[in-house]
Each structure stands twice: as structure tokens, then as C-alpha cells.
PDB file of N, CA and C in Angstrom:
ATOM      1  N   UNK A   1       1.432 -11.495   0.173  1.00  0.00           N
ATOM      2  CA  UNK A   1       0.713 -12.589  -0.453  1.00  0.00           C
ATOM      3  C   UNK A   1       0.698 -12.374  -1.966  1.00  0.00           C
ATOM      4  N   UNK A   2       0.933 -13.343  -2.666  1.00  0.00           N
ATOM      5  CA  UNK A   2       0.975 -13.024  -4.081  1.00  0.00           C
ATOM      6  C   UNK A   2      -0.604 -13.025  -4.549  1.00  0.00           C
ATOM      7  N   UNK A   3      -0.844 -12.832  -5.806  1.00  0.00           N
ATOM      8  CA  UNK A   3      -2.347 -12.125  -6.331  1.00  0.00           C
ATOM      9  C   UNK A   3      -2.428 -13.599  -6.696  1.00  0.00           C
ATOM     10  N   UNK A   4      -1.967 -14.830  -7.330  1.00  0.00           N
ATOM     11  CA  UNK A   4      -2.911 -15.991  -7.512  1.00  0.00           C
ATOM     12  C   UNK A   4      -3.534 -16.591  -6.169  1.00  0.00           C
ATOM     13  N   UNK A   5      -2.763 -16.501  -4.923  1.00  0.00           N
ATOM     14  CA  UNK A   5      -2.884 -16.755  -3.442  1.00  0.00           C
ATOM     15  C   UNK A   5      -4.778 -15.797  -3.288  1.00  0.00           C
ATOM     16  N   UNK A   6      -4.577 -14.364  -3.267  1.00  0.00           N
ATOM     17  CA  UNK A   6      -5.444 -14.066  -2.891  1.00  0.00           C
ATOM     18  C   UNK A   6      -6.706 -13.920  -3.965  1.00  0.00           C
ATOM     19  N   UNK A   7      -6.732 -13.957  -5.262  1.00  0.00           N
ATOM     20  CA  UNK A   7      -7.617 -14.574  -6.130  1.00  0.00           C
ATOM     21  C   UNK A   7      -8.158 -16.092  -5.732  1.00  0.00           C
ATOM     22  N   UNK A   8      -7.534 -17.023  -5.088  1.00  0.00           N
ATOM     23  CA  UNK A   8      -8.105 -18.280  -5.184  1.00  0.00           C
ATOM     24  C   UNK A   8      -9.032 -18.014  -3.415  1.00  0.00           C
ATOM     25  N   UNK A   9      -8.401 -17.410  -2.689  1.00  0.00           N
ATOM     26  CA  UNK A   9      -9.096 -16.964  -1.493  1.00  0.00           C
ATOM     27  C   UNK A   9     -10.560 -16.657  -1.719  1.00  0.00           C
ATOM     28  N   UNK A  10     -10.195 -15.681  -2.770  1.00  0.00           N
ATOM     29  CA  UNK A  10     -11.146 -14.678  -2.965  1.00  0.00           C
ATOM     30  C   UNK A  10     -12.459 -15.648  -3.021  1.00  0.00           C
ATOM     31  N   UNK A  11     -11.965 -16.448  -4.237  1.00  0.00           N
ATOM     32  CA  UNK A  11     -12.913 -16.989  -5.139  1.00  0.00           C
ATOM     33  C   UNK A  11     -13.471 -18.541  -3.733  1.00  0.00           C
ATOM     34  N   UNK A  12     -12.666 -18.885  -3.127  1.00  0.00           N
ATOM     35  CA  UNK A  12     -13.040 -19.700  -2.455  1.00  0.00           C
ATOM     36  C   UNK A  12     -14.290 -18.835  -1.268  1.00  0.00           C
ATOM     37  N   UNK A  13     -13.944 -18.174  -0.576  1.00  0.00           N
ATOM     38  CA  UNK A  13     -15.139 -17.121  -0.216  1.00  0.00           C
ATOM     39  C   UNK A  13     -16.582 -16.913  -1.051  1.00  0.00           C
ATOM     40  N   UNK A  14     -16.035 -16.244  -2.313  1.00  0.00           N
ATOM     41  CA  UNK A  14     -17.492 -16.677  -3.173  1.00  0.00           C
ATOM     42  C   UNK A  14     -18.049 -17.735  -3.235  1.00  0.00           C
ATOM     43  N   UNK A  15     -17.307 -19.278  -3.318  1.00  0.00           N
ATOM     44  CA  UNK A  15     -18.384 -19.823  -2.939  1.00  0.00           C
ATOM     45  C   UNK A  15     -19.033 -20.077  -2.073  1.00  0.00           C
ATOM     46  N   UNK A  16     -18.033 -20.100  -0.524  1.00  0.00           N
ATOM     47  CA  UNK A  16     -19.012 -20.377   0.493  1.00  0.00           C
ATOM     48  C   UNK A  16     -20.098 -19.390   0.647  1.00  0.00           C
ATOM     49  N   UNK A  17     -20.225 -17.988  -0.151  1.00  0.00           N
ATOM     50  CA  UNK A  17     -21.267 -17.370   0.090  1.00  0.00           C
ATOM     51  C   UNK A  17     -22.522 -17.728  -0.981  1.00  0.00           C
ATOM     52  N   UNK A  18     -21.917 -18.363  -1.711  1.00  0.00           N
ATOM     53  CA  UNK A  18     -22.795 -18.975  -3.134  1.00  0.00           C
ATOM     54  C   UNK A  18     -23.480 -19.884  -2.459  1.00  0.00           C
ATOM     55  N   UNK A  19     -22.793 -21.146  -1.577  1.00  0.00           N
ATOM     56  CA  UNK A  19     -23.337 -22.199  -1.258  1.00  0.00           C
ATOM     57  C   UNK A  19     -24.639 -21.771  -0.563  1.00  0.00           C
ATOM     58  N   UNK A  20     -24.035 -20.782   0.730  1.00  0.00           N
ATOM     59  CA  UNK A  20     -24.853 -20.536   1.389  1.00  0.00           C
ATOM     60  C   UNK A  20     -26.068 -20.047   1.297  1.00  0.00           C
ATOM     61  N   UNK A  21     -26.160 -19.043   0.698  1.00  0.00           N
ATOM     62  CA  UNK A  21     -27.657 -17.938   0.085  1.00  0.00           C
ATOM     63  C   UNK A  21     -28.162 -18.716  -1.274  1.00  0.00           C
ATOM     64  N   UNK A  22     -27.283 -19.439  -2.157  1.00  0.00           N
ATOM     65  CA  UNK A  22     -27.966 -19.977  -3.286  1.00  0.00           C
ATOM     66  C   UNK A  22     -28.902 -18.489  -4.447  1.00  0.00           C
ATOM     67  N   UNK A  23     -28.883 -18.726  -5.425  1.00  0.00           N
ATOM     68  CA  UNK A  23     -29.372 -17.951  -6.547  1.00  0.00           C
ATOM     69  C   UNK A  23     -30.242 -16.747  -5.607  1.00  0.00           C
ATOM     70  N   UNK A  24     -31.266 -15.963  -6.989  1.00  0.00           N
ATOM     71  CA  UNK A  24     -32.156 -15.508  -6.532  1.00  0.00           C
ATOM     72  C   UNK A  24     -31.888 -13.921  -5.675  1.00  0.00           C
ATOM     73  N   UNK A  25     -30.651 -13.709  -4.972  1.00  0.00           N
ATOM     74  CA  UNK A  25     -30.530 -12.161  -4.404  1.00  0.00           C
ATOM     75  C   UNK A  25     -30.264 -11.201  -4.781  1.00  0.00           C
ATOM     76  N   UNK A  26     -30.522  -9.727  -4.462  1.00  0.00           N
ATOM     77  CA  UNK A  26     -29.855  -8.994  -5.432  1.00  0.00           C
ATOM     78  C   UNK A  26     -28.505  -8.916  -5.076  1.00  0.00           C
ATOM     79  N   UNK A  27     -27.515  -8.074  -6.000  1.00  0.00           N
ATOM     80  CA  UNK A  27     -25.936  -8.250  -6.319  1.00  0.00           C
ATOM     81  C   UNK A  27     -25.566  -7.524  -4.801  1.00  0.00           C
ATOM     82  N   UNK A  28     -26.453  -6.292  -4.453  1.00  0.00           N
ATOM     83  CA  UNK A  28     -26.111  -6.058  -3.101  1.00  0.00           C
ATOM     84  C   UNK A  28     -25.694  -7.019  -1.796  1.00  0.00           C
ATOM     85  N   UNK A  29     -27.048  -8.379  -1.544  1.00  0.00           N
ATOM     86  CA  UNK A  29     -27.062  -8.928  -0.476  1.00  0.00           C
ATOM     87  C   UNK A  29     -25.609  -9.729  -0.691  1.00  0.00           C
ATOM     88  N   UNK A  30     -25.169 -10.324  -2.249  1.00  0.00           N
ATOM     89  CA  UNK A  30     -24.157 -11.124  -1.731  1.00  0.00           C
ATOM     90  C   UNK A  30     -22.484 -10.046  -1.977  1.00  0.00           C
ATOM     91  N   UNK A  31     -22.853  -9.529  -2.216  1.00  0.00           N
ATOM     92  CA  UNK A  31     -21.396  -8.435  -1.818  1.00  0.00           C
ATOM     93  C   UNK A  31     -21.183  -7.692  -0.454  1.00  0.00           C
ATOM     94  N   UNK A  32     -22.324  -7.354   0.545  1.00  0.00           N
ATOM     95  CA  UNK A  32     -22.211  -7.511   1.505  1.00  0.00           C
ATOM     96  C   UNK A  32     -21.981  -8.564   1.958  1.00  0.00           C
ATOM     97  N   UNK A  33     -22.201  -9.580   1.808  1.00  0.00           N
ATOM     98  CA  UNK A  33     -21.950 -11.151   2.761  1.00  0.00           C
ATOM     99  C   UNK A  33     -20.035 -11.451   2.076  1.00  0.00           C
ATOM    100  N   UNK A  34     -20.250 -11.226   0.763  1.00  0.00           N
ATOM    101  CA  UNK A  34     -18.680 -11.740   0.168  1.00  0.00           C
ATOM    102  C   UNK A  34     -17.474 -10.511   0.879  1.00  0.00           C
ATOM    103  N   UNK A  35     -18.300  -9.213   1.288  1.00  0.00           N
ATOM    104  CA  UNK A  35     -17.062  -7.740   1.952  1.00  0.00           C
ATOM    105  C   UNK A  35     -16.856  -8.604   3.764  1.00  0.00           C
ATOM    106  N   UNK A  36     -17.928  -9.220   4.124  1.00  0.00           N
ATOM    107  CA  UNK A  36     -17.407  -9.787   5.429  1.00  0.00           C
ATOM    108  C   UNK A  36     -16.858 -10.642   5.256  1.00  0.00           C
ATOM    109  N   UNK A  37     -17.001 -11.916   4.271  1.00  0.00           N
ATOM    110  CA  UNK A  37     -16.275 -13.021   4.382  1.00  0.00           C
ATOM    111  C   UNK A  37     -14.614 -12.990   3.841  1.00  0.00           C
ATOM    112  N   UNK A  38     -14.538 -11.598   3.346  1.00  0.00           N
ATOM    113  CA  UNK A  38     -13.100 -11.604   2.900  1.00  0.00           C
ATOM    114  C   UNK A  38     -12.311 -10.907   3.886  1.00  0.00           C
ATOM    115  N   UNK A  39     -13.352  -9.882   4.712  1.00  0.00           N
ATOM    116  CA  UNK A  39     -12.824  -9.122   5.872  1.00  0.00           C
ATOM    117  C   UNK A  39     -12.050 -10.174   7.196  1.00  0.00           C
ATOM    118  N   UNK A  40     -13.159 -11.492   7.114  1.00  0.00           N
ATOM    119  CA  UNK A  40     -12.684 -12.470   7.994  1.00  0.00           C
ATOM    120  C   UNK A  40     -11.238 -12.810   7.781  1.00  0.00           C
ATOM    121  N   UNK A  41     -11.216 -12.973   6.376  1.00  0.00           N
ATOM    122  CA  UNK A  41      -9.999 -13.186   5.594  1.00  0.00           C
ATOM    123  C   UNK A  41      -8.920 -12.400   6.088  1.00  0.00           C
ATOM    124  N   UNK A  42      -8.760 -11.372   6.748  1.00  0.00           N
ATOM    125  CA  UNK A  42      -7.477 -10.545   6.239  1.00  0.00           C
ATOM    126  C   UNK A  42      -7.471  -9.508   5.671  1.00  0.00           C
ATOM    127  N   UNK A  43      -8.605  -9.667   4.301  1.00  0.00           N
ATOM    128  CA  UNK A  43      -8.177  -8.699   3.541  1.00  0.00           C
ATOM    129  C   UNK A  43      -8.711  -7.401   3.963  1.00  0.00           C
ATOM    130  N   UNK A  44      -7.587  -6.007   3.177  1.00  0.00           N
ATOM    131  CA  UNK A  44      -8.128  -4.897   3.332  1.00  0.00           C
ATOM    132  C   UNK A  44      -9.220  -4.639   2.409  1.00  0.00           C
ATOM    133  N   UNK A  45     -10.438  -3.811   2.003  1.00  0.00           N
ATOM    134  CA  UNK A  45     -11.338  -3.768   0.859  1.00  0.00           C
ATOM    135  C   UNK A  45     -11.742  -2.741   1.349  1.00  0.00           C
ATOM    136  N   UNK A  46     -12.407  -1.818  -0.596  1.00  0.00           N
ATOM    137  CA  UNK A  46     -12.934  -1.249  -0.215  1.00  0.00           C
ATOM    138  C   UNK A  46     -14.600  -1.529  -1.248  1.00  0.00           C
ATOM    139  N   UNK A  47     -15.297  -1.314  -0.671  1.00  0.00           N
ATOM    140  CA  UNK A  47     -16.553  -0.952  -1.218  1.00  0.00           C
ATOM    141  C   UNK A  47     -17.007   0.166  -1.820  1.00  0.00           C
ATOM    142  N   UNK A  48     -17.522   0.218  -3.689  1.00  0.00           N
ATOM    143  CA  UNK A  48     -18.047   0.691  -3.760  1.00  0.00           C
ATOM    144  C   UNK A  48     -16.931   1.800  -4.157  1.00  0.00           C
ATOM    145  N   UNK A  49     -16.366   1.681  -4.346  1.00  0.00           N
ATOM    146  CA  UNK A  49     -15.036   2.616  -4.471  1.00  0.00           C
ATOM    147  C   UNK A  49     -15.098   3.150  -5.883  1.00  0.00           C
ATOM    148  N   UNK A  50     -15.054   5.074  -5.745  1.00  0.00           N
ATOM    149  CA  UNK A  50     -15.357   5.639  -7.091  1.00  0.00           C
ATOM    150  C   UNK A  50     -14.398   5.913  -7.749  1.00  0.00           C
ATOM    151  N   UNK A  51     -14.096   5.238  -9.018  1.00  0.00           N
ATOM    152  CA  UNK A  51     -12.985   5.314 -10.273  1.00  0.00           C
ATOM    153  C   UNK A  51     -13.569   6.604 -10.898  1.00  0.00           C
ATOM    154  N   UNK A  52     -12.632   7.489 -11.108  1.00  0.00           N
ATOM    155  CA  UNK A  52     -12.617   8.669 -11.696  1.00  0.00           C
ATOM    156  C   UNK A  52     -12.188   8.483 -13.590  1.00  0.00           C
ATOM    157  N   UNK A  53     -12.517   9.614 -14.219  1.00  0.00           N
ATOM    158  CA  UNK A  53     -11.667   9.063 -15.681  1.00  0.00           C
ATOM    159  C   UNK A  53     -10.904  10.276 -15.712  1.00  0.00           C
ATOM    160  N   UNK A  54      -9.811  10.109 -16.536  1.00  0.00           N
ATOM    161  CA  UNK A  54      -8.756  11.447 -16.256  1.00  0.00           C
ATOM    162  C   UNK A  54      -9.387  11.922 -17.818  1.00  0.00           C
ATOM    163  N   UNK A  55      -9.780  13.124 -18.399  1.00  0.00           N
ATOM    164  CA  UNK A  55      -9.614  12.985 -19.677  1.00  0.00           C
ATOM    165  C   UNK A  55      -8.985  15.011 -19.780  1.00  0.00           C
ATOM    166  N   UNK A  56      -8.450  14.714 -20.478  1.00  0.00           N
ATOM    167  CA  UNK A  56      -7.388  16.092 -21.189  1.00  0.00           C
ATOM    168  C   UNK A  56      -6.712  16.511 -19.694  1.00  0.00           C
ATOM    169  N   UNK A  57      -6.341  15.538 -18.885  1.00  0.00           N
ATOM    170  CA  UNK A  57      -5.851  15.893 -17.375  1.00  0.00           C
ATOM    171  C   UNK A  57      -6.599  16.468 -16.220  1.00  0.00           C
ATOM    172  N   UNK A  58      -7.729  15.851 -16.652  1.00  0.00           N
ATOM    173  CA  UNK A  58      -9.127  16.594 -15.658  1.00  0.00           C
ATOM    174  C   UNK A  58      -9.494  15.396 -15.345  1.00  0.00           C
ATOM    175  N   UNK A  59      -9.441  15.411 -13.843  1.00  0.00           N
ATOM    176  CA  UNK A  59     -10.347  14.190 -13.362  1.00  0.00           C
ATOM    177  C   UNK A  59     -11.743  14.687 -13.551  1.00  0.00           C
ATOM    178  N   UNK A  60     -12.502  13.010 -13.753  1.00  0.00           N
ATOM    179  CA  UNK A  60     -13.772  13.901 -13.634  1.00  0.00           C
ATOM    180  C   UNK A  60     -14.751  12.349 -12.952  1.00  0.00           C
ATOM    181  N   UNK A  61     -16.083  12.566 -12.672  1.00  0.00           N
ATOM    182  CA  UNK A  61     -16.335  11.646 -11.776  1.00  0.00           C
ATOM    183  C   UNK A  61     -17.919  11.183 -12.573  1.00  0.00           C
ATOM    184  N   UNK A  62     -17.120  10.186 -13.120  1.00  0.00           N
ATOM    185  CA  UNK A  62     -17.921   9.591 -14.544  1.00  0.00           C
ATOM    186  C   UNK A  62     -19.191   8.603 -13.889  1.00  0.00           C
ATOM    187  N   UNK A  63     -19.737   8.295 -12.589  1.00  0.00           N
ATOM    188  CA  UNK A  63     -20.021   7.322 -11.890  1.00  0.00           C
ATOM    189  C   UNK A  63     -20.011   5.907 -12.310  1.00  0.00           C
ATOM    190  N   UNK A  64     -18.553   5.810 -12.319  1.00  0.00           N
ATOM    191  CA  UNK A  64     -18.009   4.393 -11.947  1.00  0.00           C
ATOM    192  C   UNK A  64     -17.930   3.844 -10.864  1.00  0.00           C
ATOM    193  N   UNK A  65     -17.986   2.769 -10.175  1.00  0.00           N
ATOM    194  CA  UNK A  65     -17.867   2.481  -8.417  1.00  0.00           C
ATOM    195  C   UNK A  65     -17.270   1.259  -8.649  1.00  0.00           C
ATOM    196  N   UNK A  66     -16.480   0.621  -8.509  1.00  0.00           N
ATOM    197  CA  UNK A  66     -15.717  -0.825  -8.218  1.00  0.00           C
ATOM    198  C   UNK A  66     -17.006  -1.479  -6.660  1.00  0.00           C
ATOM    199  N   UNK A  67     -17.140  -2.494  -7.295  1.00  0.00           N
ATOM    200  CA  UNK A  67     -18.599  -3.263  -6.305  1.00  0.00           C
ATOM    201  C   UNK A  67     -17.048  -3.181  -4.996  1.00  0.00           C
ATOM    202  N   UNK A  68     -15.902  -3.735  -5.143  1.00  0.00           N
ATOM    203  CA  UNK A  68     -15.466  -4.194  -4.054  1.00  0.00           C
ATOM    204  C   UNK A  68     -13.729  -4.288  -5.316  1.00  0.00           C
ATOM    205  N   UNK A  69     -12.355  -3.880  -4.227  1.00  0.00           N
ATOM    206  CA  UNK A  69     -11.482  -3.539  -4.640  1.00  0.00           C
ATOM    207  C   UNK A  69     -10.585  -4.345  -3.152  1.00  0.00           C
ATOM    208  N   UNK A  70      -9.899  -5.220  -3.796  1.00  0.00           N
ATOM    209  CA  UNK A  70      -9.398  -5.925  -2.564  1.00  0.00           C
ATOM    210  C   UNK A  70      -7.454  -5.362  -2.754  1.00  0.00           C
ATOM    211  N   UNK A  71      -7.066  -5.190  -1.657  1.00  0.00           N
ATOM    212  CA  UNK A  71      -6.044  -4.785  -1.088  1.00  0.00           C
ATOM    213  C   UNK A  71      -5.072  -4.031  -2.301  1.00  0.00           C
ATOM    214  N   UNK A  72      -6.530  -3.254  -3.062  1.00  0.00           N
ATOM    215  CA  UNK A  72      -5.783  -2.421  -4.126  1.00  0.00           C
ATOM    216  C   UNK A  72      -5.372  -2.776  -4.956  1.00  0.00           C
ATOM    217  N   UNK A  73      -5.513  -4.225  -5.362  1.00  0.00           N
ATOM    218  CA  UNK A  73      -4.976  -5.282  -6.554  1.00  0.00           C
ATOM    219  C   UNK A  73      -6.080  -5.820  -7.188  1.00  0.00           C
ATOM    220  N   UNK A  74      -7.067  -6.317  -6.872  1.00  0.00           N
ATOM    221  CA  UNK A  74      -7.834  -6.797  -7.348  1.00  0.00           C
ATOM    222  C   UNK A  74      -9.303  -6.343  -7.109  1.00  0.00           C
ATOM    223  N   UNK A  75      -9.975  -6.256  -8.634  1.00  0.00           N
ATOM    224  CA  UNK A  75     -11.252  -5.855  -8.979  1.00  0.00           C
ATOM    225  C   UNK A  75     -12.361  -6.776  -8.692  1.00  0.00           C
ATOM    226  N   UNK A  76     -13.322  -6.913  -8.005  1.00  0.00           N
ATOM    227  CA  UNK A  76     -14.101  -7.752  -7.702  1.00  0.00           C
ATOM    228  C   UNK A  76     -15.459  -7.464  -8.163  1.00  0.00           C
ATOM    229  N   UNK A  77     -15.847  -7.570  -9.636  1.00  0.00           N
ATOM    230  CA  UNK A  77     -17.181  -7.641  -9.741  1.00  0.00           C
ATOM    231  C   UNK A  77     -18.510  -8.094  -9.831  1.00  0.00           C
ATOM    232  N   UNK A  78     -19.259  -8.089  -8.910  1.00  0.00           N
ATOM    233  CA  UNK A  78     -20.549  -8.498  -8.424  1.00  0.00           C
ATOM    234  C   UNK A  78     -21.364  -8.702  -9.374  1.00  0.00           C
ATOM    235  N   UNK A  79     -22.017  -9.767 -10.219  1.00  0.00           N
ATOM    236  CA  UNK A  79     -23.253  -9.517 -10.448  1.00  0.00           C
ATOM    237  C   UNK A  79     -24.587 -11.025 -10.261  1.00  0.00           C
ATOM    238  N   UNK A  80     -26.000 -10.737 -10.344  1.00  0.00           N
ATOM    239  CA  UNK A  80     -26.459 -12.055 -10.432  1.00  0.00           C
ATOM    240  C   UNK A  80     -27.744 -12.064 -11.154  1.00  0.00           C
ATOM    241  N   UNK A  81     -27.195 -12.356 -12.217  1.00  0.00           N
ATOM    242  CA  UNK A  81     -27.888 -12.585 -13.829  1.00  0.00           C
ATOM    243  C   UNK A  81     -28.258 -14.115 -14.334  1.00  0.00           C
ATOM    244  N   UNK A  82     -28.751 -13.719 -15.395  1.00  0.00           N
ATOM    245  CA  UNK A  82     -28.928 -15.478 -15.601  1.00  0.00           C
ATOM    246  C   UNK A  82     -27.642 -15.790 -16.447  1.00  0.00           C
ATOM    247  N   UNK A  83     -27.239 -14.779 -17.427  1.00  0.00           N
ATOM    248  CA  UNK A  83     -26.179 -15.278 -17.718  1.00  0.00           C
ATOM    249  C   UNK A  83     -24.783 -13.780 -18.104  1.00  0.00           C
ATOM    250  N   UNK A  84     -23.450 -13.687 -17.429  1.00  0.00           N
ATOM    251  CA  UNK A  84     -22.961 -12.348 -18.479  1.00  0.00           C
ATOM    252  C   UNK A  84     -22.740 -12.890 -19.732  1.00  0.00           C
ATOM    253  N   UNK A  85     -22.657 -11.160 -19.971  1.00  0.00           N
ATOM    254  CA  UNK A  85     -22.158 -10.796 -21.313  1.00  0.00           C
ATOM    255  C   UNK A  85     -21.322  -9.984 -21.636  1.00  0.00           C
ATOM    256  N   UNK A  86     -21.259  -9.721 -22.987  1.00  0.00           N
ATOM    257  CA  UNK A  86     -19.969  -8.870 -23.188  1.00  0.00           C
ATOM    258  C   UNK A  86     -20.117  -7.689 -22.346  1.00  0.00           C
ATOM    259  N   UNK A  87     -21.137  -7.002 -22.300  1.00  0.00           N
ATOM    260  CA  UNK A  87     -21.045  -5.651 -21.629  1.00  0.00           C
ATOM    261  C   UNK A  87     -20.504  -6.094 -20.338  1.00  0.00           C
ATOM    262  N   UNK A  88     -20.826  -6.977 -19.524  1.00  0.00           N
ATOM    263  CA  UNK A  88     -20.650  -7.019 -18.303  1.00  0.00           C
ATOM    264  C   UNK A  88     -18.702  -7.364 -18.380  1.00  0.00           C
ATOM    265  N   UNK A  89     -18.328  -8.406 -19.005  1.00  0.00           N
ATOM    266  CA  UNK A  89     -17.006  -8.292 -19.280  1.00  0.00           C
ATOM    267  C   UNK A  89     -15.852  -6.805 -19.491  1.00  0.00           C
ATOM    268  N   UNK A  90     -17.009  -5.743 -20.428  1.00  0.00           N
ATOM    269  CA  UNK A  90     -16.407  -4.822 -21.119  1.00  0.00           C
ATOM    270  C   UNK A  90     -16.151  -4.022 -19.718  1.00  0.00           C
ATOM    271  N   UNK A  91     -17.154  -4.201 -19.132  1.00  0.00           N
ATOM    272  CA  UNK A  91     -17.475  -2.887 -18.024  1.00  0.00           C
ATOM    273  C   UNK A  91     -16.210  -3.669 -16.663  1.00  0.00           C
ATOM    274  N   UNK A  92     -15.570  -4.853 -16.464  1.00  0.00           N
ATOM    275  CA  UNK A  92     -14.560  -5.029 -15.832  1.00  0.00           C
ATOM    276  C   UNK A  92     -13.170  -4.509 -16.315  1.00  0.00           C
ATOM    277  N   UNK A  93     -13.029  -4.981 -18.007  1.00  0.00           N
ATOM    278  CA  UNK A  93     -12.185  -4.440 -18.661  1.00  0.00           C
ATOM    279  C   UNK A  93     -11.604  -3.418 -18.289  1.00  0.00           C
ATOM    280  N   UNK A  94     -13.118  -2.028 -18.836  1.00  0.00           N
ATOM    281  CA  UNK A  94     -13.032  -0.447 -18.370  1.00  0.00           C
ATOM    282  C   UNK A  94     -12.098  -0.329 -17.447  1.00  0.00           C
ATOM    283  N   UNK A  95     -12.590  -0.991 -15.982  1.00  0.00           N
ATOM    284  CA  UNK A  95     -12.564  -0.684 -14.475  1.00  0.00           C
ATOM    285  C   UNK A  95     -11.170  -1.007 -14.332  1.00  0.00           C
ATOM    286  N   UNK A  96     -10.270  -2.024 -14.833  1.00  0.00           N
ATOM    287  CA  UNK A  96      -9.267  -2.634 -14.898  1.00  0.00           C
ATOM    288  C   UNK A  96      -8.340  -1.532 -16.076  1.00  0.00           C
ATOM    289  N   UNK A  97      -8.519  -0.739 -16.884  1.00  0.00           N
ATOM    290  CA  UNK A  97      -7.746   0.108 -17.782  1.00  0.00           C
ATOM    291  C   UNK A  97      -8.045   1.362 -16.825  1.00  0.00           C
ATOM    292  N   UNK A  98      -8.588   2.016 -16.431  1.00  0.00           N
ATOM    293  CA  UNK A  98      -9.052   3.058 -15.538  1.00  0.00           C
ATOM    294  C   UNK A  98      -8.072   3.185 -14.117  1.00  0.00           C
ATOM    295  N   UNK A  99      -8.098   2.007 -13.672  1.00  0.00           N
ATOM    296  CA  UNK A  99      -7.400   1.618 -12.265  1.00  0.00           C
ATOM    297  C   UNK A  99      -6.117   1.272 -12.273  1.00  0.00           C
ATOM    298  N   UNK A 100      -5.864   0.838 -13.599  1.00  0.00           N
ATOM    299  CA  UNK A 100      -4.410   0.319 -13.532  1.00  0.00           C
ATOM    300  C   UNK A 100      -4.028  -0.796 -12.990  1.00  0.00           C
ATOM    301  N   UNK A 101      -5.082  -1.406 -12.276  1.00  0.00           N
ATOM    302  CA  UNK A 101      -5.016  -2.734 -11.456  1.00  0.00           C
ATOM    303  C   UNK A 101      -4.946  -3.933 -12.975  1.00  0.00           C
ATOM    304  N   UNK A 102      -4.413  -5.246 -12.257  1.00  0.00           N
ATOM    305  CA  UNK A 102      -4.265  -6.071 -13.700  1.00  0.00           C
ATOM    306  C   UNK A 102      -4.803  -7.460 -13.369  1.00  0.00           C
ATOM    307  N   UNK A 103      -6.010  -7.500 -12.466  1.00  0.00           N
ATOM    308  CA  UNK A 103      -6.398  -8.805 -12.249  1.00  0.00           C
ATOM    309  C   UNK A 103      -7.975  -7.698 -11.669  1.00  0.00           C
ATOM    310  N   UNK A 104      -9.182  -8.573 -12.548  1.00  0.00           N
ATOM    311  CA  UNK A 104     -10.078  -8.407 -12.140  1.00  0.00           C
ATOM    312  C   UNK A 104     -11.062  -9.633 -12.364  1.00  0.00           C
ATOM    313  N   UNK A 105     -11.937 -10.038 -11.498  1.00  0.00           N
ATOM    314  CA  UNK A 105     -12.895 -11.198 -11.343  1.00  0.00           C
ATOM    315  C   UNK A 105     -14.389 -10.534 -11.359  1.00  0.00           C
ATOM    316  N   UNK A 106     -14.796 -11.376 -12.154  1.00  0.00           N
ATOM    317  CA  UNK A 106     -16.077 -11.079 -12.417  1.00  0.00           C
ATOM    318  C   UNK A 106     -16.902 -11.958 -12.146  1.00  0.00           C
ATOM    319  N   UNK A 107     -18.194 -12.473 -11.352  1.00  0.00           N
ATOM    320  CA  UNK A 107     -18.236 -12.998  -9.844  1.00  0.00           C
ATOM    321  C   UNK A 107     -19.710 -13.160 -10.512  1.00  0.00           C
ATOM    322  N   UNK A 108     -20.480 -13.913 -10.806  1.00  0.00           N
ATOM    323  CA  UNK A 108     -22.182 -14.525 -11.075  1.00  0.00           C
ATOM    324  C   UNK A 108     -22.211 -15.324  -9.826  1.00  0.00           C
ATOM    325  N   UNK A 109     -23.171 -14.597  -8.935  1.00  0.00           N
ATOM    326  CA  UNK A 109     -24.350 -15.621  -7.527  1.00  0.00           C
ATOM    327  C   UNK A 109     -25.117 -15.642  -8.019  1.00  0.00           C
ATOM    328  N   UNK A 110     -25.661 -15.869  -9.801  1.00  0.00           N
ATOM    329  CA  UNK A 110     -27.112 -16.293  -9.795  1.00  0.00           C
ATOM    330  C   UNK A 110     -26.875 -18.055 -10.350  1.00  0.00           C
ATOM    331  N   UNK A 111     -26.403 -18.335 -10.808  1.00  0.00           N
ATOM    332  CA  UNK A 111     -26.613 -19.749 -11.351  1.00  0.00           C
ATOM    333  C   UNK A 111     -26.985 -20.494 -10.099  1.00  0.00           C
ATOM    334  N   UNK A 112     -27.515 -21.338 -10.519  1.00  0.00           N
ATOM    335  CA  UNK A 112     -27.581 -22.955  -8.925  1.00  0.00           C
ATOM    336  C   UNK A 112     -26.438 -23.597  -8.238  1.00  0.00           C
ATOM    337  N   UNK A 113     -26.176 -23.963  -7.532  1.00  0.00           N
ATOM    338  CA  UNK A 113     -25.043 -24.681  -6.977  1.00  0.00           C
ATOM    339  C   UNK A 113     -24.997 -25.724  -7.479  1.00  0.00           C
ATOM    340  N   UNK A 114     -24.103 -26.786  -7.488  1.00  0.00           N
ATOM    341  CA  UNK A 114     -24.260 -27.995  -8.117  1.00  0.00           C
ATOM    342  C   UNK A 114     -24.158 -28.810  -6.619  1.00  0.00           C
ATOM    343  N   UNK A 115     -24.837 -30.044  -6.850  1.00  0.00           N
ATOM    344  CA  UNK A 115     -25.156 -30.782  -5.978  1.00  0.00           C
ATOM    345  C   UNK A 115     -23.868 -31.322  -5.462  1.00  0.00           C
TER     346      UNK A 115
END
């Protein structure tokens, strides 16, 4: 499957879990609901998955965690704020230079649904 295929999956999943629960949860409840609805999907994932940083050739275990890492291509990050920001951008960035992966989504369940 090519990565725009499973990005639009992805993102179609987020909303039916958006629709469903609506604002208000923490980033936990809808990343559990978004790790089953992609599992329904097909996809492989992992949760929670710890990115190491290499520095002078030493791994070392900086506590980074990827919320959710879909079939090893894509970064899926969780959050539900009123609004991101740069940090929250920067901190996908990181996760995406760290991993080597080259597509990462950065995922708000707090806004309202639109009618």
C-alpha cells in the first residue's frame, strides 16, 4: 500500500473516532480507540514505541515514545488541546529525524466536530 493510501486511512479512522467520543478525553482514551480502529484496518502498529537517540554512537533512552507508529512508516501523534503549537509540531519533527520515518501526522481530538 503506498503511504498517501494509508495516511488518508489513517486519517479517515481519526475521524470516525473524533465523531464518535467528540472533544473533552484524555490523549490516552482516543489512541486506544484510534490503535483498534486501525487494527480493524489491517494495519500493523505499535504503541507507545521507545525512540532511542544515538549520540557519539551510544544509544541512549532519552524517554521518547511514538503515541502509535503504523506499519513502520508512519508517525502518529496524539494529542487533545485547545489548540497545537510549535512545540507540539517540533516534538513530531524530533520523532520523524530520530526514526528516519518521513511522514508523520499530528492528530488534535479536542476541537468540536462540525455539524
Amino acid at each position: 500500500m503506498k503511504t498517501n493510501e494509508m495516511t488518508q486511512i489513517i486519517l479517515n479512522c481519526s475521524y470516525k473516532v473524533h465523531t464518535a467520543l467528540g472533544p473533552g478525553l484524555l490523549e490516552s482514551a482516543y489512541k486506544e480507540c484510534l490503535y483498534y480502529e486501525l487494527t480493524l484496518a489491517g494495519f500493523d502498529i505499535q504503541k507507545q514505541k521507545a525512540l532511542p537517540l544515538i549520540y557519539n554512537n551510544v544509544r541512549l533512552d532519552a524517554g521518547y515514545r511514538l503515541d502509535l507508529l503504523v506499519e513502520n512508516k508512519v508517525i502518529v501523534e496524539i494529542k487533545a488541546v485547545e489548540s497545537i503549537h510549535d512545540v507540539h509540531v517540533a516534538q513530531v519533527l524530533t520523532y520523524l529525524k530520530l526514526s528516519k520515518c518521513r511522514i508523520g501526522l499530528l492528530i488534535n481530538f479536542n476541537p468540536k466536530v462540525a455539524d
